[in-house]
N, C-alpha and C. Protein backbone atom coordinates (compact mmCIF):
# COMPACT_ATOMS: atom_id res chain seq x y z
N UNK A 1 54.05 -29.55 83.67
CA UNK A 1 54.74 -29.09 82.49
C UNK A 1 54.04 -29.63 81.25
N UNK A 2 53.70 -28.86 80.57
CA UNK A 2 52.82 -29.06 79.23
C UNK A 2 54.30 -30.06 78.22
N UNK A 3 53.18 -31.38 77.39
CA UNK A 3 54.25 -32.41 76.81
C UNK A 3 54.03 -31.60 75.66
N UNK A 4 55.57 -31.63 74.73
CA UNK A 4 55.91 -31.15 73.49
C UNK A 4 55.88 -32.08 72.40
N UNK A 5 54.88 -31.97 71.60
CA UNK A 5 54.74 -32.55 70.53
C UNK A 5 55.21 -31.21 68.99
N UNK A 6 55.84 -32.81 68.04
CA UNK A 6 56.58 -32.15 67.14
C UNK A 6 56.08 -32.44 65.98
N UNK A 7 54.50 -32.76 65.95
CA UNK A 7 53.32 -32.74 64.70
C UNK A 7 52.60 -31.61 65.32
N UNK A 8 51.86 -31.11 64.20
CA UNK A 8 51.27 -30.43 64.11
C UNK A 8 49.63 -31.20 64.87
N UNK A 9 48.54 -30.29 65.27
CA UNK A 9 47.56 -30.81 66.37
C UNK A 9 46.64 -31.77 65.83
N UNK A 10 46.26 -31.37 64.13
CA UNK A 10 45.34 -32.55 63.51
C UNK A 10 46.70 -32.94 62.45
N UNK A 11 46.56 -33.90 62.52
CA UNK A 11 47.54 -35.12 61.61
C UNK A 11 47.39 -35.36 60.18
N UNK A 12 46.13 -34.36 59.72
CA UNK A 12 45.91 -34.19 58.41
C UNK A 12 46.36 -32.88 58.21
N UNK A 13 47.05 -31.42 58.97
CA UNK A 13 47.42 -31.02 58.47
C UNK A 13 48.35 -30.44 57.26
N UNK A 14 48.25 -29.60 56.61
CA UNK A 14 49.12 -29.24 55.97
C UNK A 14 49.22 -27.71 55.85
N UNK A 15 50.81 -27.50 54.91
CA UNK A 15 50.97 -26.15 55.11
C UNK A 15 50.21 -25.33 53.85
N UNK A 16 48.78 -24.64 54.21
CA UNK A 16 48.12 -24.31 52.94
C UNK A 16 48.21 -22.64 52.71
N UNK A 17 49.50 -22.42 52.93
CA UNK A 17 50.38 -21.17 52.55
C UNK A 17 51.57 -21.01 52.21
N UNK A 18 52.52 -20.32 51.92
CA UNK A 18 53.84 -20.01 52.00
C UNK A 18 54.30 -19.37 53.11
N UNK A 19 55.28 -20.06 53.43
CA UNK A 19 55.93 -19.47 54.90
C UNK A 19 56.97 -18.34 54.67
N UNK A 20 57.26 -17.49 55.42
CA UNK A 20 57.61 -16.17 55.34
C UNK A 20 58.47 -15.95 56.42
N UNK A 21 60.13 -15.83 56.51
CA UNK A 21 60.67 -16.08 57.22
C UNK A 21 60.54 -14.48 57.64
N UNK A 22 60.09 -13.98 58.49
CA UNK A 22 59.99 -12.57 58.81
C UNK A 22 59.89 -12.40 60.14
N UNK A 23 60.77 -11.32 61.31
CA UNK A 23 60.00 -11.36 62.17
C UNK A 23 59.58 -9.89 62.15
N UNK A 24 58.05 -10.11 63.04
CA UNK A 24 57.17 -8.98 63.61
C UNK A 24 57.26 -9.02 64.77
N UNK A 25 57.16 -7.71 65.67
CA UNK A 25 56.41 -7.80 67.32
C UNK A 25 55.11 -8.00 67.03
N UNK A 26 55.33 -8.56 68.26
CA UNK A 26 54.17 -9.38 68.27
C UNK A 26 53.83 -9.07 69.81
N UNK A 27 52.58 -8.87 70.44
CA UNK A 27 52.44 -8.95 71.83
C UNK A 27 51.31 -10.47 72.22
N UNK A 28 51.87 -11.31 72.93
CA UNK A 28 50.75 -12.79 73.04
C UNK A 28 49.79 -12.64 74.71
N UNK A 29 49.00 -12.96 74.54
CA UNK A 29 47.89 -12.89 75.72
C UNK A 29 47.11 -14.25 75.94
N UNK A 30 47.59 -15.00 76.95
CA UNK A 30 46.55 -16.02 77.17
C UNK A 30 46.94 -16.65 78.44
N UNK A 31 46.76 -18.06 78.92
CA UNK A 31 46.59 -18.31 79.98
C UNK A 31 48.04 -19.76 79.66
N UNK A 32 49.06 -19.82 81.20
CA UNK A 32 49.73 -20.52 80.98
C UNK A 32 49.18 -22.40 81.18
N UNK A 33 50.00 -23.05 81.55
CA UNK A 33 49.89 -24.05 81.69
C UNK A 33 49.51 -24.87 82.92
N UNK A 34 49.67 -23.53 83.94
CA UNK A 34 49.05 -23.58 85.28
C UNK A 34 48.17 -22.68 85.60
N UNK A 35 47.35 -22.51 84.40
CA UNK A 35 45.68 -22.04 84.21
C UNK A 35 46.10 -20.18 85.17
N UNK A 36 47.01 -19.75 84.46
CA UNK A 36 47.26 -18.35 85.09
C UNK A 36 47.58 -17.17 83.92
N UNK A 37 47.16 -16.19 83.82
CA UNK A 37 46.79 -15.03 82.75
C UNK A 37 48.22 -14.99 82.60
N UNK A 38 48.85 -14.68 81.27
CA UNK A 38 50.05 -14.02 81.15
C UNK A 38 50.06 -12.75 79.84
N UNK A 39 51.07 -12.02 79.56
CA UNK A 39 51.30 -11.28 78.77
C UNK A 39 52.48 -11.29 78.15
N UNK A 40 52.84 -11.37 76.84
CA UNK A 40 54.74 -11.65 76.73
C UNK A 40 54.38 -11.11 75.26
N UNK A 41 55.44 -9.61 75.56
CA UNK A 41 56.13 -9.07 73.79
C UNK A 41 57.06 -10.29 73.04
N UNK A 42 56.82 -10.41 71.97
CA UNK A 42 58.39 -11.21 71.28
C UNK A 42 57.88 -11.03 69.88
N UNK A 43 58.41 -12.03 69.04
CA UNK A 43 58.36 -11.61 67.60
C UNK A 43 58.22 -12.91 66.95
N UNK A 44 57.87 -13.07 65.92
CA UNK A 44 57.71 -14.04 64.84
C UNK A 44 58.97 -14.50 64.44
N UNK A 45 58.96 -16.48 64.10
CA UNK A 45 60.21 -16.11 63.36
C UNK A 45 60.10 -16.19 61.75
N UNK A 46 58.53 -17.39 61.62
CA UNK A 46 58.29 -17.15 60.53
C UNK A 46 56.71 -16.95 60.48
N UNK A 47 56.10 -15.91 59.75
CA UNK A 47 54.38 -16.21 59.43
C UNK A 47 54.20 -16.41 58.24
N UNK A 48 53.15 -17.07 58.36
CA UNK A 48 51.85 -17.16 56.88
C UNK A 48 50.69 -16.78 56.61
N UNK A 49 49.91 -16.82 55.80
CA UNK A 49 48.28 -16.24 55.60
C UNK A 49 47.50 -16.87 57.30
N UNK A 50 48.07 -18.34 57.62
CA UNK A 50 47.26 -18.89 58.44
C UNK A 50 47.73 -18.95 59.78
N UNK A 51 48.74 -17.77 60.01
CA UNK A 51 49.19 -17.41 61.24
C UNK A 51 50.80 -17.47 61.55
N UNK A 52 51.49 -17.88 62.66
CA UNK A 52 53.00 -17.53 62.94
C UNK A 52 54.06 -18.69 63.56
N UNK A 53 54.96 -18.52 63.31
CA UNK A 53 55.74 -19.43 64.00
C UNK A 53 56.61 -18.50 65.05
N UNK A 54 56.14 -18.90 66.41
CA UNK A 54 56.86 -17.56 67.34
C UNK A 54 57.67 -18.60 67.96
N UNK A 55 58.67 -17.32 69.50
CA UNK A 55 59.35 -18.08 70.74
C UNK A 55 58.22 -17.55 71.91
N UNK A 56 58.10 -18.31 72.62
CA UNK A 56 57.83 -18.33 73.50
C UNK A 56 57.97 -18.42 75.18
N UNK A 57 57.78 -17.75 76.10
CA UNK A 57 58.48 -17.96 77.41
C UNK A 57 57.45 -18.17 77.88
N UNK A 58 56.46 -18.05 78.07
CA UNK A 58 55.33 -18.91 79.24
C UNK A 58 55.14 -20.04 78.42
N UNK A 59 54.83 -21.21 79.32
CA UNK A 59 54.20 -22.55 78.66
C UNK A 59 53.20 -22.31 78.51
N UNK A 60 52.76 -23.33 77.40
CA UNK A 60 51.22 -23.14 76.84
C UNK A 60 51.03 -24.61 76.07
N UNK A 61 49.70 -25.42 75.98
CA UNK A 61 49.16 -26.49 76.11
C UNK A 61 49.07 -26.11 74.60
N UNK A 62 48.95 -27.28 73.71
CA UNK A 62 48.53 -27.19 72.30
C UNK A 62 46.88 -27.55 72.75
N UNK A 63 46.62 -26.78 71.98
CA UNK A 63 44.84 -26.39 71.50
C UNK A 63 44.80 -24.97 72.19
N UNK A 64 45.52 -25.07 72.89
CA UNK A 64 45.09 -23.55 73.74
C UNK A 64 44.41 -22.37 72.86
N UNK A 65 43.46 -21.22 73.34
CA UNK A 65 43.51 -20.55 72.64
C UNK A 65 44.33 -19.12 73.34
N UNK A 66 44.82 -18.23 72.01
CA UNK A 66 45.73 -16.70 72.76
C UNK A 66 45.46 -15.86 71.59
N UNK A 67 45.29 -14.88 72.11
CA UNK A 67 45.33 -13.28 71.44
C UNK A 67 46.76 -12.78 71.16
N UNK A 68 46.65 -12.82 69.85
CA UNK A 68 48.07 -11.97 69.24
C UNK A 68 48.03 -10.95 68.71
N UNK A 69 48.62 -10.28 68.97
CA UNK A 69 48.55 -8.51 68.89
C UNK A 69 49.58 -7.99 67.75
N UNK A 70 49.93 -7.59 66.80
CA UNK A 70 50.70 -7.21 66.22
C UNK A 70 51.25 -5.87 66.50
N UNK A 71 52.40 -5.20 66.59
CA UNK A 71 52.30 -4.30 67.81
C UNK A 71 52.56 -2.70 66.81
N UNK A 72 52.93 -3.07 65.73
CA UNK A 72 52.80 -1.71 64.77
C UNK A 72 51.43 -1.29 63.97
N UNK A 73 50.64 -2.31 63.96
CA UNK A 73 49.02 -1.81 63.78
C UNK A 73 48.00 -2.11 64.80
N UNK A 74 48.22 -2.90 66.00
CA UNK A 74 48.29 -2.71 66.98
C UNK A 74 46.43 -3.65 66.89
N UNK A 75 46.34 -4.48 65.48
CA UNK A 75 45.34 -5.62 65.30
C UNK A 75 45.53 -6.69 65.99
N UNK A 76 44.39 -6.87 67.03
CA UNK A 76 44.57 -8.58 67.51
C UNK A 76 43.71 -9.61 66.87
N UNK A 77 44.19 -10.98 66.68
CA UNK A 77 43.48 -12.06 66.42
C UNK A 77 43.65 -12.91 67.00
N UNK A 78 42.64 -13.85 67.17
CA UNK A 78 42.81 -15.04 68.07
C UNK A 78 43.30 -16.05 67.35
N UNK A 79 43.87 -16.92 68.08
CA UNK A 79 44.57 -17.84 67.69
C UNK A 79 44.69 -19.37 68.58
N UNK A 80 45.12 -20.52 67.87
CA UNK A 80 44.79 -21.45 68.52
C UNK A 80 46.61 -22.24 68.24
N UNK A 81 46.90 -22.79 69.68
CA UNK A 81 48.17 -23.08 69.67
C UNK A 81 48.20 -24.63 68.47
N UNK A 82 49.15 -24.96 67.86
CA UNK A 82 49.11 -26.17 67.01
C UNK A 82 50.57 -26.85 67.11
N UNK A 83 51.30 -26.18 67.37
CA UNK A 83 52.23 -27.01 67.37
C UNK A 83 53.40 -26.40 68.34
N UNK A 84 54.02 -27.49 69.43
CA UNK A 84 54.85 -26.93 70.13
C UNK A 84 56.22 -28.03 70.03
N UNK A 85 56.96 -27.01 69.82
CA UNK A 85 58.45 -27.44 69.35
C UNK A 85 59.56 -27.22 70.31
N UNK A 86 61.16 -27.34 69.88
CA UNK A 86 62.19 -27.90 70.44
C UNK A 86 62.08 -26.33 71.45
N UNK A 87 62.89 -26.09 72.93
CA UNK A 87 63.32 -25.05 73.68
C UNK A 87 64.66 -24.30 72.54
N UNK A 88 64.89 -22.85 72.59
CA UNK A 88 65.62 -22.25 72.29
C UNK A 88 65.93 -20.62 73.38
N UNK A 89 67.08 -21.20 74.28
CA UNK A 89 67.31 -20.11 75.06
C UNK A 89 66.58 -19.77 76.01
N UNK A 90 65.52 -21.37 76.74
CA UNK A 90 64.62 -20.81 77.77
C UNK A 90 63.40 -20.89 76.68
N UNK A 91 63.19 -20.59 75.84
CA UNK A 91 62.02 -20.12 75.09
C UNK A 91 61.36 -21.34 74.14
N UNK A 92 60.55 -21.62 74.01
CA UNK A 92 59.64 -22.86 73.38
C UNK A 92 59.33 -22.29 71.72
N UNK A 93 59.57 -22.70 70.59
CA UNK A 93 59.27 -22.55 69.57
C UNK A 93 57.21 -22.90 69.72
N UNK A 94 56.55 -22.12 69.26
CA UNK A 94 55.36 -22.36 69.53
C UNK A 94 54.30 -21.88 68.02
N UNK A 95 53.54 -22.75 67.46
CA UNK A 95 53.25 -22.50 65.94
C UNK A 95 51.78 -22.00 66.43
N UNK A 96 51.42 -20.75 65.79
CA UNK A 96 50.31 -20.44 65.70
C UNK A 96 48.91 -20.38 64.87
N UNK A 97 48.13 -21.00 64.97
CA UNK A 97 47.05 -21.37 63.78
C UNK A 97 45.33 -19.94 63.99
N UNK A 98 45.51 -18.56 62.92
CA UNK A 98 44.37 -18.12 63.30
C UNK A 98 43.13 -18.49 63.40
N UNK A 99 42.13 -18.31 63.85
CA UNK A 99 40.93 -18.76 64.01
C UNK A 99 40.35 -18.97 63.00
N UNK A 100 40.27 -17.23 62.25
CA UNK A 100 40.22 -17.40 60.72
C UNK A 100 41.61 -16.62 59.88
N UNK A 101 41.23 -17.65 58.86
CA UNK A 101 42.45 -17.05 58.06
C UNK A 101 42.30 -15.56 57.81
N UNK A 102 43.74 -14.88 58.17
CA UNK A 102 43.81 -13.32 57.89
C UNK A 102 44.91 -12.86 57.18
N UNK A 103 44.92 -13.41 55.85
CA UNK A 103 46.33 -13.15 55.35
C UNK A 103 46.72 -11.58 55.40
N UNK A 104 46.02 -10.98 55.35
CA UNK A 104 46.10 -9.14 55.21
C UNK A 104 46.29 -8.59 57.18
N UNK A 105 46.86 -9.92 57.80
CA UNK A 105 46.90 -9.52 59.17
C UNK A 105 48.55 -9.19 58.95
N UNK A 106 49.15 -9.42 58.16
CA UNK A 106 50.56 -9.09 58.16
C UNK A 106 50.81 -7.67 57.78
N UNK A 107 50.38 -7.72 56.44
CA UNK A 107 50.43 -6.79 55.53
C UNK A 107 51.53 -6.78 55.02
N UNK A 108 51.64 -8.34 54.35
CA UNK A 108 52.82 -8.72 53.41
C UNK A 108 52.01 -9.50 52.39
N UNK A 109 52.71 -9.36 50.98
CA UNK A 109 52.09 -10.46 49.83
C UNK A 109 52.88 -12.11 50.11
N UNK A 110 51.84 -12.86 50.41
CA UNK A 110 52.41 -14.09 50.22
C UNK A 110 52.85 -14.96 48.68
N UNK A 111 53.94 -15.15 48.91
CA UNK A 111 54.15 -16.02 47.11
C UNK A 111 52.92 -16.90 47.00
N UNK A 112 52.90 -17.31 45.94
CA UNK A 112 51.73 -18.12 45.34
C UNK A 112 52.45 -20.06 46.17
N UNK A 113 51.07 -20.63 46.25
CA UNK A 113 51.99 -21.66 46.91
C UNK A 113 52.92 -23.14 45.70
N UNK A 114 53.04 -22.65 44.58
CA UNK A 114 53.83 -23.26 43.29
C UNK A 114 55.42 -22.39 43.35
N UNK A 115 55.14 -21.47 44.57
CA UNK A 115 56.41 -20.83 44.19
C UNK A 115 57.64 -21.88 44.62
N UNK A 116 59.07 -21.17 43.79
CA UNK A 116 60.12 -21.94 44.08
C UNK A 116 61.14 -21.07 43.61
N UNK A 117 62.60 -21.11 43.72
CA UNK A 117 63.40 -19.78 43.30
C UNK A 117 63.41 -20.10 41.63
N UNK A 118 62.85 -21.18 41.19
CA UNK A 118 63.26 -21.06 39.51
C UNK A 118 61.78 -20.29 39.24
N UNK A 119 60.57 -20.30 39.85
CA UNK A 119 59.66 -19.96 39.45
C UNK A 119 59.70 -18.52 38.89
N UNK A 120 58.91 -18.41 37.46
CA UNK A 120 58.99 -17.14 36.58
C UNK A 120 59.57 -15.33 37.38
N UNK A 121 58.50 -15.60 38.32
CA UNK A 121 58.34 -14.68 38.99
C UNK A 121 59.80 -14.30 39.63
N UNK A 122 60.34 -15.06 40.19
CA UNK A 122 61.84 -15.15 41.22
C UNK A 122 62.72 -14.19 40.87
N UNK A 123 63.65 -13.38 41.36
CA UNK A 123 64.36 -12.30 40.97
C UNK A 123 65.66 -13.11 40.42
N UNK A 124 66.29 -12.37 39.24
CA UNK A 124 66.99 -12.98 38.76
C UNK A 124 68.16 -12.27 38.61
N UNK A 125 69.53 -12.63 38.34
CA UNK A 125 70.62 -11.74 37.95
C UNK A 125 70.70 -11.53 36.85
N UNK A 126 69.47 -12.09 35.64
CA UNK A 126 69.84 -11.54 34.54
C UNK A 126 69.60 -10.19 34.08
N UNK A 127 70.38 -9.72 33.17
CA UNK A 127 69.92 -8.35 33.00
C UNK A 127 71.38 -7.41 32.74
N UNK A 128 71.43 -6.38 32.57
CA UNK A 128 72.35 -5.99 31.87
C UNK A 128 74.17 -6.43 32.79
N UNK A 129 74.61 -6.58 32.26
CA UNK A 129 76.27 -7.33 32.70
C UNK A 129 76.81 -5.61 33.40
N UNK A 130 77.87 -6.01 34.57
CA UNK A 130 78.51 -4.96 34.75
C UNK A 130 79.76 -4.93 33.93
N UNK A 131 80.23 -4.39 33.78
CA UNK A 131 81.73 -3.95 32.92
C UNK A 131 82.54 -4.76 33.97
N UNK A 132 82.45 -4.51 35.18
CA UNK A 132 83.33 -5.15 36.10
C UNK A 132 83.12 -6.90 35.91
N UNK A 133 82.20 -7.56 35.32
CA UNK A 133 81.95 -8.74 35.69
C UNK A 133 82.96 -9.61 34.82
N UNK A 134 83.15 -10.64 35.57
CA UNK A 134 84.07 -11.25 34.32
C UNK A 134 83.33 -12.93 33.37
């Protein structure tokens, strides 16, 4: 049974994106923890420019490498496992780091990484009052 660590794989990491609570299908391809091919659909729970935070049902070793498939443009990139987290429902929270960065692998705009909800940009309720408001 592969041990679960709850740092990330180099200890100087950091998060050099904005995280994106979104999920995608996703299809994952790589080899389990008893060196055997697997295949498993599931979805993101959150991604960034530098890859995903998925669930997972086969075990998988941090460093590992796996092919992630995005399943509505149907682009794979490789990827290298970095961080494996708490079980949820049978399923292993499992952080994904791309090989190379592909922020346009989503095909979402990531906020700038200064963002915050006061930041300029942030949607706001100001703007014309309803009659109903009190």
């Amino acid at each position: 049974m592969a041990q679960v660590s709850h740092s990330p794989l180099r200890s100087s990491a950091r998060r050099r994106s904005q995280r994106v609570l979104m999920q995608v299908g996703i299809l994952i391809r790589g080899t389990d923890t008893h060196e055997r091919p697997f295949e498993e659909q599931t979805e993101t729970l959150a991604i960034n420019a530098h890859g995903a935070l998925i669930l997972l049902e086969n075990k998988v070793i941090s460093g590992a490498t796996v092919l992630m498939r995005h399943k509505r443009t149907e682009e794979e990139q490789e990827c290298h496992v970095v961080f494996l987290g708490p079980l949820r429902s049978g399923r292993a929270e499992v952080g994904l780091e791309f090989s190379v960065p592909r922020p346009l692998f989503w095909r979402v705009a990531f906020p700038p990484e200064d963002w915050t909800p006061r930041h300029p940009d942030a949607r706001t309720l100001a703007g014309p009052r309803s009659k109903y408001a009190r």
